[in-house]
C-alpha atoms as a PDB file:
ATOM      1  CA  UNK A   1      47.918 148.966  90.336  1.00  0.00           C
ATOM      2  CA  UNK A   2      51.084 150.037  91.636  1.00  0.00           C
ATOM      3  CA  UNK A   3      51.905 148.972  95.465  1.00  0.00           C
ATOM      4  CA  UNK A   4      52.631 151.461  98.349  1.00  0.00           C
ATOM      5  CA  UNK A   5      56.257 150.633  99.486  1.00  0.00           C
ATOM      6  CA  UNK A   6      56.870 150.001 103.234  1.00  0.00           C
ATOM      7  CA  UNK A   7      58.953 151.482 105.610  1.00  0.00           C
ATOM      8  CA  UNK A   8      61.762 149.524 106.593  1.00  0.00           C
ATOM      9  CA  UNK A   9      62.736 150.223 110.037  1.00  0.00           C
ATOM     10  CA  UNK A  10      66.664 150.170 110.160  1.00  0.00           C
ATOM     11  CA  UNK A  11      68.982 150.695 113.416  1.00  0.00           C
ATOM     12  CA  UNK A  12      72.135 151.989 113.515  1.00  0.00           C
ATOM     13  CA  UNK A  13      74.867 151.271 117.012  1.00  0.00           C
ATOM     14  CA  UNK A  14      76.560 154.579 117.187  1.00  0.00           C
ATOM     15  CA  UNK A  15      78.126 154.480 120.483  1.00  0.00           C
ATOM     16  CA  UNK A  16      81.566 154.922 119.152  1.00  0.00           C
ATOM     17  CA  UNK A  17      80.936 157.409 116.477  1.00  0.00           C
ATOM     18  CA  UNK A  18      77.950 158.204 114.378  1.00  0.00           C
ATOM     19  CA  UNK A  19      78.815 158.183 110.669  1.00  0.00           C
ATOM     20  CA  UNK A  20      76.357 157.457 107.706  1.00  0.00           C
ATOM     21  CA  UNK A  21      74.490 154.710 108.991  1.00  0.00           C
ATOM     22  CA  UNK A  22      73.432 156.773 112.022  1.00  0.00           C
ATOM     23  CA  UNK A  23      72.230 159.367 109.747  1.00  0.00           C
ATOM     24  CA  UNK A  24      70.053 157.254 107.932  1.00  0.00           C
ATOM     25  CA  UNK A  25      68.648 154.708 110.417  1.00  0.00           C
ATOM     26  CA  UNK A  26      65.221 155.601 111.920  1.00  0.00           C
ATOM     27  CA  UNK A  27      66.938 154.483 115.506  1.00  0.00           C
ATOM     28  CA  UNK A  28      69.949 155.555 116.321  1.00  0.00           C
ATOM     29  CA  UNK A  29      70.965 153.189 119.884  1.00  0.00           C
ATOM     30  CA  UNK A  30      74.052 155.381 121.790  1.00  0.00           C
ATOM     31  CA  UNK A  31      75.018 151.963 123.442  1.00  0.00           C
ATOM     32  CA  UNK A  32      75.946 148.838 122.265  1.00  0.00           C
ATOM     33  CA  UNK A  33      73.104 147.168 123.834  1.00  0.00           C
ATOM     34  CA  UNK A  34      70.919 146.010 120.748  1.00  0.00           C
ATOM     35  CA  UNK A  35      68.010 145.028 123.554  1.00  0.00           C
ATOM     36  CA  UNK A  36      67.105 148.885 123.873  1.00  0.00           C
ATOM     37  CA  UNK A  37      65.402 148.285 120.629  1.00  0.00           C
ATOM     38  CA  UNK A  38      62.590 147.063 122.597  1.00  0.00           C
ATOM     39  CA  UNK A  39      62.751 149.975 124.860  1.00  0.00           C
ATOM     40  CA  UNK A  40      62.615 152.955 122.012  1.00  0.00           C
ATOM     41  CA  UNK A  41      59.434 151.204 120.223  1.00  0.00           C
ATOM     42  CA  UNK A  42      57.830 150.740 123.636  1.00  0.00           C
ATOM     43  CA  UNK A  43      58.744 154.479 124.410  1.00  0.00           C
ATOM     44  CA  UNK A  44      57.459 155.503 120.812  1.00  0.00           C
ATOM     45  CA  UNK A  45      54.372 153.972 120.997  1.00  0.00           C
ATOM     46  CA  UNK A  46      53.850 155.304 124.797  1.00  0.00           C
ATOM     47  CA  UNK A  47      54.501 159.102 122.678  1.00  0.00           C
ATOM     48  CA  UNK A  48      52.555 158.193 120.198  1.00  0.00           C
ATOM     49  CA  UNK A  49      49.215 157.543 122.663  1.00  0.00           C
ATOM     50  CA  UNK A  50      49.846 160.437 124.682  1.00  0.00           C
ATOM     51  CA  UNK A  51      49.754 162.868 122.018  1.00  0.00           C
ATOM     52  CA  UNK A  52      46.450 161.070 120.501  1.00  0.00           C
ATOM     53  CA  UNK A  53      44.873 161.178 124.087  1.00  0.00           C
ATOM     54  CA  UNK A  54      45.614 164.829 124.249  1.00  0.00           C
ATOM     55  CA  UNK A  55      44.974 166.053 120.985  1.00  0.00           C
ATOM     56  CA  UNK A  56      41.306 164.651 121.378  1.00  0.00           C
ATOM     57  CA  UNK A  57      40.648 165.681 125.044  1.00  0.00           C
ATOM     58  CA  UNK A  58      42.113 169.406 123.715  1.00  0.00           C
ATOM     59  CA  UNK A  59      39.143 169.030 120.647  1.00  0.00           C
ATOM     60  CA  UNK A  60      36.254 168.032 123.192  1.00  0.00           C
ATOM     61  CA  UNK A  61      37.125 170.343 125.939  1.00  0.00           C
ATOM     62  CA  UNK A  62      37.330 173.179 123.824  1.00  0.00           C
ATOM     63  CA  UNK A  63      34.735 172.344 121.530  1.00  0.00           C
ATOM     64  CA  UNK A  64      32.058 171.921 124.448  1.00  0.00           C
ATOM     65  CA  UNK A  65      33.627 175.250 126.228  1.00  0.00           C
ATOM     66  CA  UNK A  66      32.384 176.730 122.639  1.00  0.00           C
ATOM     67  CA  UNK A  67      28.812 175.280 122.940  1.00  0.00           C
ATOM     68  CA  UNK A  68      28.417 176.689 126.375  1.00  0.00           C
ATOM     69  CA  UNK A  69      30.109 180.312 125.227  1.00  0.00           C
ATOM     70  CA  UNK A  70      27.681 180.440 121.675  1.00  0.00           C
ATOM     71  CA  UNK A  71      24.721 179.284 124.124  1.00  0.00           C
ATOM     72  CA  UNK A  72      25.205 182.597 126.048  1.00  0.00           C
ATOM     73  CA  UNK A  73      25.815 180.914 129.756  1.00  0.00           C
ATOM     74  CA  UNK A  74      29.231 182.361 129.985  1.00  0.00           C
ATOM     75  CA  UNK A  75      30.600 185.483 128.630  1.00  0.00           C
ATOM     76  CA  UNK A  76      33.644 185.937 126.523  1.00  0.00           C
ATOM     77  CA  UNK A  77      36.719 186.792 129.141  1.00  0.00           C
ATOM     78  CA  UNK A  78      35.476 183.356 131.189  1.00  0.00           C
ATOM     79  CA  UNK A  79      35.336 181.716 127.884  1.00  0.00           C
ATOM     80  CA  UNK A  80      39.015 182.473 126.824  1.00  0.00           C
ATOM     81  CA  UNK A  81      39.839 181.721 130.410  1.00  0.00           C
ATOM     82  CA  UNK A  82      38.748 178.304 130.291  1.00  0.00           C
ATOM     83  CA  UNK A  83      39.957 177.705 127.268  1.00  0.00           C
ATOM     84  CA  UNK A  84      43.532 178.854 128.644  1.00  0.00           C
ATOM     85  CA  UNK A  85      42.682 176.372 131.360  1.00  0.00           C
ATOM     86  CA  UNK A  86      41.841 173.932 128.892  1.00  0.00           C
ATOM     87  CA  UNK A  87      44.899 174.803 126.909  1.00  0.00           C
ATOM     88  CA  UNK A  88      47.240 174.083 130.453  1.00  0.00           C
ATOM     89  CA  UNK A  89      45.691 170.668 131.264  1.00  0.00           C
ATOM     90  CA  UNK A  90      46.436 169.282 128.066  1.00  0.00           C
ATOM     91  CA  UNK A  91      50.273 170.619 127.651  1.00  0.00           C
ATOM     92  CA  UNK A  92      50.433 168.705 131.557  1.00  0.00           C
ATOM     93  CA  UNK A  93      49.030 165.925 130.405  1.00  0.00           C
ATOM     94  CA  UNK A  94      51.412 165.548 127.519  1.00  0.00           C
ATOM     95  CA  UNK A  95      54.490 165.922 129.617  1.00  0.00           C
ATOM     96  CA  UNK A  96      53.619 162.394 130.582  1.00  0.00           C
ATOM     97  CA  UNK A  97      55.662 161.615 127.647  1.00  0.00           C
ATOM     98  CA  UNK A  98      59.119 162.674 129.044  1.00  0.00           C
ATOM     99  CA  UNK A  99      58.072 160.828 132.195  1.00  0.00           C
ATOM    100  CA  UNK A 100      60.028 157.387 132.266  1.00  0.00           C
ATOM    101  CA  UNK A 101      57.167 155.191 133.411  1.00  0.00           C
ATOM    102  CA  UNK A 102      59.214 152.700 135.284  1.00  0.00           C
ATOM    103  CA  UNK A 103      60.347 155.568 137.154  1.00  0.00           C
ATOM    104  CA  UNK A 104      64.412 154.919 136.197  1.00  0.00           C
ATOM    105  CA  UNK A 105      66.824 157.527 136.420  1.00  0.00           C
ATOM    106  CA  UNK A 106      67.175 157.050 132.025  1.00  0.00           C
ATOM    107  CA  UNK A 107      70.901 156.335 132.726  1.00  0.00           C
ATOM    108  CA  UNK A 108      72.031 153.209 130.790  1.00  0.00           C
ATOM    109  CA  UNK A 109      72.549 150.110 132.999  1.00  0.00           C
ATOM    110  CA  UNK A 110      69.878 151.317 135.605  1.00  0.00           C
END
């Protein structure tokens, strides 16, 4: 049985110039700081649960806004208006992602 390789997660310090490495490294760090290692996976994985979080509230919200429209309790122009609601919330809630949750300016240093 043949084994699945693993990713290798590689870093590259680019803040003088890019070059090869930076194109092949899965983190490219724009200071020479090798501590903000800790800060991109921490910021990944934030990224990562935000988009799960609104990927399923998006599925359950729209899928119960379908059970109520195929029921007959709303009609069809309320229905795509929720949904566009629904649609909204989500995209809002994602934008949590961009937020810096220590609530730093994102300069270096800070």
């Amino acid at each position: 049985m043949r084994r699945r390789s693993r990713p290798r997660p590689s870093a590259s310090r680019s803040a003088h110039g890019g070059g090869i490495s930076a194109e092949a490294a899965g983190i490219v760090l724009l200071v020479d700081d090798v501590t903000r290692v800790e800060d991109a996976v921490r910021i990944g994985q934030r990224t990562v649960a935000i988009a799960r979080q609104s990927i399923l509230a998006g599925l359950l919200f729209s899928g119960a806004a379908m059970v109520v429209a195929a029921l007959g309790f709303i009609p069809p122009t309320v229905g795509a208006l929720l949904q566009e609601g629904i649609d909204v919330a989500v995209i809002l809630n994602a934008l949590r992602a961009a937020a810096d949750p220590r609530g730093a300016s994102g300069s270096p240093g800070s």
